[in-house]
C-alpha atoms as a PDB file:
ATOM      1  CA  UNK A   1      33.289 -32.368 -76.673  1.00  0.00           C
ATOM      2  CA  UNK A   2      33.038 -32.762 -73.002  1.00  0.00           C
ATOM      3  CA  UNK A   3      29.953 -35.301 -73.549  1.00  0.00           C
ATOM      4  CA  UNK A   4      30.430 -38.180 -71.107  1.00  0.00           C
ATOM      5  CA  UNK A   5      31.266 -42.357 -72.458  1.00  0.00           C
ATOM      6  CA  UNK A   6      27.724 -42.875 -72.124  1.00  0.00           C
ATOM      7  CA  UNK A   7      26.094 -40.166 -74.171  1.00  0.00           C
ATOM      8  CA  UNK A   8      27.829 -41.650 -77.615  1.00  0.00           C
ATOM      9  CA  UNK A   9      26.019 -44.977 -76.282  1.00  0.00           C
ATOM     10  CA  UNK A  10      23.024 -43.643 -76.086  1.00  0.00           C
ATOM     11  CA  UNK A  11      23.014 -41.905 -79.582  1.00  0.00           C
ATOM     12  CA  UNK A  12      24.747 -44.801 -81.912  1.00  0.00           C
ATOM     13  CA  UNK A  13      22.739 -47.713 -79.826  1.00  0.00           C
ATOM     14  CA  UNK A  14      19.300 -45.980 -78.235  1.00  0.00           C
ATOM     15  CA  UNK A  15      19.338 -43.081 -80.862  1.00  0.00           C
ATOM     16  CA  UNK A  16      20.048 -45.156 -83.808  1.00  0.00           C
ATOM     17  CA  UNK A  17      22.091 -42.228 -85.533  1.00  0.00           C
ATOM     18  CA  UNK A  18      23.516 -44.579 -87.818  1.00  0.00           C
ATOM     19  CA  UNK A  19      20.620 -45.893 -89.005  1.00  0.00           C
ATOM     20  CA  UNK A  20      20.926 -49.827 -87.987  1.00  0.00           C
ATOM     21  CA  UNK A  21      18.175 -51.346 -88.677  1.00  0.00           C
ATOM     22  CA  UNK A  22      18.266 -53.924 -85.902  1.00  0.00           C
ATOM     23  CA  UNK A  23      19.466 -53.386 -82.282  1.00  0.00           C
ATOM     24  CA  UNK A  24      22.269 -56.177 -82.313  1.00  0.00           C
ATOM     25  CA  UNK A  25      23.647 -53.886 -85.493  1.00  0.00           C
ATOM     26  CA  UNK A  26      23.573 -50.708 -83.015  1.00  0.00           C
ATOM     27  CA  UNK A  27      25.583 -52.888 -80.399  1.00  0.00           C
ATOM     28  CA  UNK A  28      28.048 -54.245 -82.819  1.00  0.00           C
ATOM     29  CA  UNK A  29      28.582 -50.270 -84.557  1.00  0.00           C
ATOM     30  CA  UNK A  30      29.076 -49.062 -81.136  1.00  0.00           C
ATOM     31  CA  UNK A  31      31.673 -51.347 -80.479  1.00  0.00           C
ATOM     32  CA  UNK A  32      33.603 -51.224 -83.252  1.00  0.00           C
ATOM     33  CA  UNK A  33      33.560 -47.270 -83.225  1.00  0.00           C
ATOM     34  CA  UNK A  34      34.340 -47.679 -79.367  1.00  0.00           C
ATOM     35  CA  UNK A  35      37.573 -50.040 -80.798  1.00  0.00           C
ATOM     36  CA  UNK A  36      38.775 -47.620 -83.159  1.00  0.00           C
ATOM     37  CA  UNK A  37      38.112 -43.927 -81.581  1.00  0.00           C
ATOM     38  CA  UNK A  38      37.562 -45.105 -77.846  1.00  0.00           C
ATOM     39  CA  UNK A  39      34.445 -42.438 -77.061  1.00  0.00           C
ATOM     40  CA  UNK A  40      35.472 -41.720 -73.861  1.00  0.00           C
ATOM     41  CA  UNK A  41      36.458 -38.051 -73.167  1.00  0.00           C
ATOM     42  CA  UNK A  42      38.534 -39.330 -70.526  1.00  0.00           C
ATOM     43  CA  UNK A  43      40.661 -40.902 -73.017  1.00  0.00           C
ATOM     44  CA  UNK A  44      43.624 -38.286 -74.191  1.00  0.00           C
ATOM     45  CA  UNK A  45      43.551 -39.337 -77.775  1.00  0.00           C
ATOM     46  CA  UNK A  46      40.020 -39.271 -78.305  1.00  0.00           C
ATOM     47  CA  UNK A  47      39.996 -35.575 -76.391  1.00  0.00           C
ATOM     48  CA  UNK A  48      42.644 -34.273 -78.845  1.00  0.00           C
ATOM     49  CA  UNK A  49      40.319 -35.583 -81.889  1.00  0.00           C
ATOM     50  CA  UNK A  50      37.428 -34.172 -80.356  1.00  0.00           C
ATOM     51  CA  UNK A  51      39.332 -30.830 -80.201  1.00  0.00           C
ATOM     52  CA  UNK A  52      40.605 -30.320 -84.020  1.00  0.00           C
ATOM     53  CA  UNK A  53      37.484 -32.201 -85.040  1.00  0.00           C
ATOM     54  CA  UNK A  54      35.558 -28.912 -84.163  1.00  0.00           C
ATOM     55  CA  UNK A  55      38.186 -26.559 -85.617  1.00  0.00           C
ATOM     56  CA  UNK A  56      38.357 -27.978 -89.333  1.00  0.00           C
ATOM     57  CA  UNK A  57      35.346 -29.633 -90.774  1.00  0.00           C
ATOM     58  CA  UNK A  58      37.357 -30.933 -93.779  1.00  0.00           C
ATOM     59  CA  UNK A  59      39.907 -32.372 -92.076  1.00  0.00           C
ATOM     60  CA  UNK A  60      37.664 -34.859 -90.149  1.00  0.00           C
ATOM     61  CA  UNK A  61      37.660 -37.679 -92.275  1.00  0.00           C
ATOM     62  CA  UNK A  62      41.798 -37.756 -92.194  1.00  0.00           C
ATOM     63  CA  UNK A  63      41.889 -36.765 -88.385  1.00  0.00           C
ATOM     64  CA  UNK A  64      39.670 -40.316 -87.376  1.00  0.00           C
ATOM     65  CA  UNK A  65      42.162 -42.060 -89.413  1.00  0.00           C
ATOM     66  CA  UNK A  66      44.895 -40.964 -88.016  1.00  0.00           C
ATOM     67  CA  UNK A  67      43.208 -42.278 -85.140  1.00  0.00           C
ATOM     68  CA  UNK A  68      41.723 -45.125 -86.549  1.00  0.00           C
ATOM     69  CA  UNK A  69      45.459 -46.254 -87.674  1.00  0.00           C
ATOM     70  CA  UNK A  70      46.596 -45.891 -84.202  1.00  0.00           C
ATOM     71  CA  UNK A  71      43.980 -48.260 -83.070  1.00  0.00           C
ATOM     72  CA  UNK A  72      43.662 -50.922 -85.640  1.00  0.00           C
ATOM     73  CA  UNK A  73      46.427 -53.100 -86.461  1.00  0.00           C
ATOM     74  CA  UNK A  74      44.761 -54.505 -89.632  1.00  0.00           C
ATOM     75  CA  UNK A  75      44.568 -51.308 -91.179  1.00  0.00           C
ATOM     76  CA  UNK A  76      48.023 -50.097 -90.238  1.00  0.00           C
ATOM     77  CA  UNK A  77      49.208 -53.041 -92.035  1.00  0.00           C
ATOM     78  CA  UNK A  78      47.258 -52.456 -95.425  1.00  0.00           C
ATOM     79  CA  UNK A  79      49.200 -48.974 -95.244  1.00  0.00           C
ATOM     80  CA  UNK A  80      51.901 -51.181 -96.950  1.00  0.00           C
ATOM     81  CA  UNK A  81      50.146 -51.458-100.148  1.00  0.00           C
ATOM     82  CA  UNK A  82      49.723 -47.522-100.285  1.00  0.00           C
ATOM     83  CA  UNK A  83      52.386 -46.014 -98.841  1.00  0.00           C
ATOM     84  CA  UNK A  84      54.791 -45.756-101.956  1.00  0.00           C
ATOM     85  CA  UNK A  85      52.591 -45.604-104.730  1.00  0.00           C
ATOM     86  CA  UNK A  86      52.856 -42.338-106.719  1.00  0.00           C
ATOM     87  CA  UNK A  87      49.780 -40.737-107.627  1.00  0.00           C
ATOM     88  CA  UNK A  88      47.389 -41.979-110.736  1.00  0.00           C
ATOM     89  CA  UNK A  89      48.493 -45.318-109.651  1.00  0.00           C
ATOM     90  CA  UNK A  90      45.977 -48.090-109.758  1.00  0.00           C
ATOM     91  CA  UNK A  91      45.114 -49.778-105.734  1.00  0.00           C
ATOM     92  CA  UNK A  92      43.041 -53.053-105.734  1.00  0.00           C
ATOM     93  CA  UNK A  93      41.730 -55.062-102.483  1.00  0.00           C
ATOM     94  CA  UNK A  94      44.144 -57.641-103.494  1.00  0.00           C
ATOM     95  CA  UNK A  95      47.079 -55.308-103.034  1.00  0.00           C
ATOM     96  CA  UNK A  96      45.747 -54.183 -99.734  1.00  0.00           C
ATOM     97  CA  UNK A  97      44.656 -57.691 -98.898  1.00  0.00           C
ATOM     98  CA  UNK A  98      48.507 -59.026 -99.970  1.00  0.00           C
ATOM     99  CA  UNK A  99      50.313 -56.172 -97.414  1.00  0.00           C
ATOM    100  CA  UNK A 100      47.743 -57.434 -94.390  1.00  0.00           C
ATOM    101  CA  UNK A 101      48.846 -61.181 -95.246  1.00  0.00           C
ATOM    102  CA  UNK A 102      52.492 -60.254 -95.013  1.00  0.00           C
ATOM    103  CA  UNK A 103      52.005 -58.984 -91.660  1.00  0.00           C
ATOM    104  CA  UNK A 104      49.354 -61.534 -90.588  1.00  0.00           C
ATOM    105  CA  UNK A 105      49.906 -64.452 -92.080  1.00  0.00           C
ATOM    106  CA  UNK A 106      47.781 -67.498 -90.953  1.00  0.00           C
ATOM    107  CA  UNK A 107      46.305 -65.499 -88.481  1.00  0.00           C
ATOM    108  CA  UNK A 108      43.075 -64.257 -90.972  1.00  0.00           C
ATOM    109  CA  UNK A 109      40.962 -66.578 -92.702  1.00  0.00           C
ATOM    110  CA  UNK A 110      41.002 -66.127 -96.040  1.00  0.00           C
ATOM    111  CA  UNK A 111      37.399 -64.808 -96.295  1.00  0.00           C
ATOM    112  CA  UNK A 112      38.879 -62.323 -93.346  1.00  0.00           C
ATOM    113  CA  UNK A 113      41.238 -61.387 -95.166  1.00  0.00           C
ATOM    114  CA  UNK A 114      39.419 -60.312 -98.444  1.00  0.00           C
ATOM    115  CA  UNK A 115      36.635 -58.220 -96.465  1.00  0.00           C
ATOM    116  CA  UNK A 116      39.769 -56.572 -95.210  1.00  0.00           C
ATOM    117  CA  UNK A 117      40.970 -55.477 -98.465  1.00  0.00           C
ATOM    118  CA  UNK A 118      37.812 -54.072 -99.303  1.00  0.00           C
ATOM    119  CA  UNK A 119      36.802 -52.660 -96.272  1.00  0.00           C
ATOM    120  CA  UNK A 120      40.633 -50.855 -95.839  1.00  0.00           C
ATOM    121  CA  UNK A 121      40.392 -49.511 -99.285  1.00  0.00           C
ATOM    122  CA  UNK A 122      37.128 -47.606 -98.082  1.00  0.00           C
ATOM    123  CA  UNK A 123      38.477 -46.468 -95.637  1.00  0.00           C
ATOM    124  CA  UNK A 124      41.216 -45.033 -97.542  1.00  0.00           C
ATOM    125  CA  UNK A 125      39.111 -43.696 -99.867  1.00  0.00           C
ATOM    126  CA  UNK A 126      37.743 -41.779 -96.926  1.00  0.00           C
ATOM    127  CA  UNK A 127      40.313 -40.018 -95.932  1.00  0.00           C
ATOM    128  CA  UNK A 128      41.932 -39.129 -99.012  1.00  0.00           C
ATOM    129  CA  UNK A 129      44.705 -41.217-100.276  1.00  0.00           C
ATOM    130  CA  UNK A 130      42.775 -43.190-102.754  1.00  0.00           C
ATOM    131  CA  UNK A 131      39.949 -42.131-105.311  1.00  0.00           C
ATOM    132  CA  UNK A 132      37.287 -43.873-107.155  1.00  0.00           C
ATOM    133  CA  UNK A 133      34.576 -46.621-106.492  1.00  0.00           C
ATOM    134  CA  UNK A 134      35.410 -50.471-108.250  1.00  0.00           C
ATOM    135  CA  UNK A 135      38.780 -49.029-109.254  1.00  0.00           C
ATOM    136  CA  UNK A 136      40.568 -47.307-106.862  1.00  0.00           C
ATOM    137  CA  UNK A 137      44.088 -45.053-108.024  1.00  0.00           C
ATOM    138  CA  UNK A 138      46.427 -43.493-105.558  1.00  0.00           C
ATOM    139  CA  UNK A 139      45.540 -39.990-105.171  1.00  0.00           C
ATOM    140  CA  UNK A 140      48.031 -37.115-103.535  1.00  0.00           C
ATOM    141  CA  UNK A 141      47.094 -35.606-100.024  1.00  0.00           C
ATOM    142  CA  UNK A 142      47.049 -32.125 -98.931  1.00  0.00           C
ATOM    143  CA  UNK A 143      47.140 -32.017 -95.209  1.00  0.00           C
ATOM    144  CA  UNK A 144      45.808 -29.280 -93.350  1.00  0.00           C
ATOM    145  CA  UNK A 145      46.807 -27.802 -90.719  1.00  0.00           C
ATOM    146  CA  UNK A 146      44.788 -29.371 -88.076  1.00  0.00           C
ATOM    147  CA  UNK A 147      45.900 -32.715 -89.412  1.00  0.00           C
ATOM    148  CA  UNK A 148      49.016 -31.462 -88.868  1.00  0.00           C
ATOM    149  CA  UNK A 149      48.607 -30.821 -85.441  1.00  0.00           C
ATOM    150  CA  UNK A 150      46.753 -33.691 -84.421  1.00  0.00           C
ATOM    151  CA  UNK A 151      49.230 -36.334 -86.050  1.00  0.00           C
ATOM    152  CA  UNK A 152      52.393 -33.739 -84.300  1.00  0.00           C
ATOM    153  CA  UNK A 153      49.845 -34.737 -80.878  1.00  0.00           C
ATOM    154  CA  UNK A 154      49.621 -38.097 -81.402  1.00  0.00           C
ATOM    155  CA  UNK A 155      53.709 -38.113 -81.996  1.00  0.00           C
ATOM    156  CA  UNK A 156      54.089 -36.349 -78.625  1.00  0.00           C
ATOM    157  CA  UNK A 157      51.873 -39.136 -76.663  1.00  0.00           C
ATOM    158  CA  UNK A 158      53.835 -41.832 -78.577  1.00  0.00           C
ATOM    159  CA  UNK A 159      57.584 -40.277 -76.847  1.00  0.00           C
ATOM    160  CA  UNK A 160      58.670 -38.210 -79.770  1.00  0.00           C
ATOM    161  CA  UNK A 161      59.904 -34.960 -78.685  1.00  0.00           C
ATOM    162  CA  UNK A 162      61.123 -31.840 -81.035  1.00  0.00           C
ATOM    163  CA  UNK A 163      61.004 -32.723 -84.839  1.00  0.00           C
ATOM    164  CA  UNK A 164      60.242 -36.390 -83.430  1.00  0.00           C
ATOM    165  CA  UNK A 165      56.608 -35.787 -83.011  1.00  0.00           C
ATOM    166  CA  UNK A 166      56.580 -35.884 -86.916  1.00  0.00           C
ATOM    167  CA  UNK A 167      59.165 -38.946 -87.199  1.00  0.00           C
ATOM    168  CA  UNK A 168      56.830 -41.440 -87.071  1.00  0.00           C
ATOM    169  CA  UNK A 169      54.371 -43.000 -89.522  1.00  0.00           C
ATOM    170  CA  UNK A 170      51.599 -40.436 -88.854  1.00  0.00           C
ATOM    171  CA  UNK A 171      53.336 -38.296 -90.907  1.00  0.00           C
ATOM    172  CA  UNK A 172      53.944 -40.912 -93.440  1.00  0.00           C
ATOM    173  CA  UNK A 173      50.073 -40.841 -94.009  1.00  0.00           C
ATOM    174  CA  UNK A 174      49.917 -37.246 -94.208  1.00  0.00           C
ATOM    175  CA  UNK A 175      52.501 -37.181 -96.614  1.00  0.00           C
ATOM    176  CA  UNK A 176      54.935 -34.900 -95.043  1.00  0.00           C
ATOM    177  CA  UNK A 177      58.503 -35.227 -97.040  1.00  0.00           C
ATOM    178  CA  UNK A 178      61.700 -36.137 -94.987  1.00  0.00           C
ATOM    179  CA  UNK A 179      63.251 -32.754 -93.690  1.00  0.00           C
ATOM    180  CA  UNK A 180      60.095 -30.856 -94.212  1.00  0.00           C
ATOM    181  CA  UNK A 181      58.709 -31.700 -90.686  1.00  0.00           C
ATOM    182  CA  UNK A 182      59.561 -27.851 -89.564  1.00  0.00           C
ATOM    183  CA  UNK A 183      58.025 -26.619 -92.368  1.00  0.00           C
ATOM    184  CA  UNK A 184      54.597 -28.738 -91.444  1.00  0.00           C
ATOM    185  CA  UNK A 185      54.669 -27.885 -87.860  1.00  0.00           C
ATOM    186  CA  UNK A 186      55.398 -24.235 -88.572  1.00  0.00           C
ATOM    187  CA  UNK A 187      51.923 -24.715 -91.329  1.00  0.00           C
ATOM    188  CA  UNK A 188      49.845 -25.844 -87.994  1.00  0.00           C
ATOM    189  CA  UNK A 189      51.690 -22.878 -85.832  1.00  0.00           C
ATOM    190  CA  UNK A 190      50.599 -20.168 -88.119  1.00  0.00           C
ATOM    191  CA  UNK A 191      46.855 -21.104 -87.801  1.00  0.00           C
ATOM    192  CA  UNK A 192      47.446 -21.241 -83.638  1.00  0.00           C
ATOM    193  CA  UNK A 193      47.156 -25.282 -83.490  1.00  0.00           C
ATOM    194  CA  UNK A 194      50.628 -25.813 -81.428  1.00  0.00           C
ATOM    195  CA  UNK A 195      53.504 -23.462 -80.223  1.00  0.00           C
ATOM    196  CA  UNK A 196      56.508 -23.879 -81.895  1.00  0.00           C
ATOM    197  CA  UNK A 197      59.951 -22.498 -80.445  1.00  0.00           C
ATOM    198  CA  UNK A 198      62.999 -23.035 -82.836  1.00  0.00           C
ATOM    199  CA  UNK A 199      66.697 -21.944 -81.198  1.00  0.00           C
ATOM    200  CA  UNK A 200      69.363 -22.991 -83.560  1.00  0.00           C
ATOM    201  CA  UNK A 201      68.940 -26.739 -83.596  1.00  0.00           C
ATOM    202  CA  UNK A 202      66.674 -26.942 -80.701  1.00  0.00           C
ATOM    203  CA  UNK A 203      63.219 -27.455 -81.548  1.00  0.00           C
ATOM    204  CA  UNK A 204      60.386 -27.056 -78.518  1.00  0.00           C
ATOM    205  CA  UNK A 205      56.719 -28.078 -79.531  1.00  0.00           C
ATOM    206  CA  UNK A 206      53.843 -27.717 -77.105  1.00  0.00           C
ATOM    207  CA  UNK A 207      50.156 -28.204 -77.371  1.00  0.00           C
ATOM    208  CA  UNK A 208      48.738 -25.666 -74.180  1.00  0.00           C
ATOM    209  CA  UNK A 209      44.944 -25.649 -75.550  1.00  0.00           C
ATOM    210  CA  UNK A 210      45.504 -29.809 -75.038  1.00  0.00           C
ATOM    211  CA  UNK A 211      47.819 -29.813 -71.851  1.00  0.00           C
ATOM    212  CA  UNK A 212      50.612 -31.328 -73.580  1.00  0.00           C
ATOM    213  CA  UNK A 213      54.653 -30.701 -73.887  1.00  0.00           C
ATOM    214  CA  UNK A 214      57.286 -32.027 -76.418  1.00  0.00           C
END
């Protein structure tokens, strides 16, 4: 966790971890993964992903989106398509190409825009709200509690403060239902992921193993 900006160079571009098969492919990878997740320890986000990454191995596939959708304006938009769909219901790149359009307009080129759908629909394949390979269907997400946490975190850095750490739309992609925010935050305080201190109405949520206050 406490590996410096260049080390994750060194392993996606000199070590070839992803297996690129040309150099110019290493440098492009690293860049993009730079984009999305920054790589740079000094960077609070990335510290906090680094952080729950270690502590739930199943939840790391939903924790880089959350910070993926933080970072990357093209797939926040294609959340659009998703975001209401019940589960068993059917997803195609044209519906996530169609909710990027709406918020981009002219701006894509229409070859742009349908490498978008595609590539958004893998990546919500990945973590968890869609199933299946040429056909895609909405499936239902079970957050755990380090999800929780880290999506509560990201909340905090964003301004929210109390139950506002969950008003936002990371906990629109973990599914959380309105009003059941306490109920989710108390989930992640159980397993020792935040502090939670609830006095009548007041709500106090702090994050001491990542510095952090709400």
């Amino acid at each position: 966790m406490d590996a410096p900006a260049e080390r994750y160079r060194e392993a996606v571009v000199d070590g070839n971890v992803l297996g690129r098969p040309t150099q110019a492919g290493r440098l492009r990878s690293f860049r993009h993964l730079r984009e999305l997740y920054f790589l740079d320890p000094g960077c609070t986000e990335f510290t906090a992903l680094r952080h729950f990454w270690d502590l739930d191995r199943s939840s790391r596939p939903l924790l880089a989106g959350l910070l993926a959708f933080t970072r990357d304006e093209v797939f926040r938009a294609s959340f659009g398509a998703i975001a209401d769909l019940p589960a068993g219901a059917s997803v195609s790149s044209a519906d996530l190409t169609e909710a990027i359009t709406a918020q981009f307009g002219s701006e894509l080129s229409e070859s742009t825009l349908g490498k978008t759908g595609r590539n958004t629909g893998a990546c919500w394949t990945q973590t968890g709200h869609l199933a299946g390979r040429a056909k895609k269907i909405r499936t239902a997400l079970n957050a755990q509690p380090a999800a929780i946490a880290y999506a509560a975190y990201l909340g905090h850095l964003a301004g929210g403060r109390g139950l506002g750490v969950l008003d936002n739309p990371w906990s629109q992609i973990l599914e959380i239902a309105p009003g059941r925010s306490l109920d989710a935050l108390r989930y992640a305080h159980t397993q020792g992921l935040l502090d939670l201190l609830v006095a009548g109405n007041v709500v106090d949520v702090s994050f001491p193993a990542l510095g952090g206050v709400a």
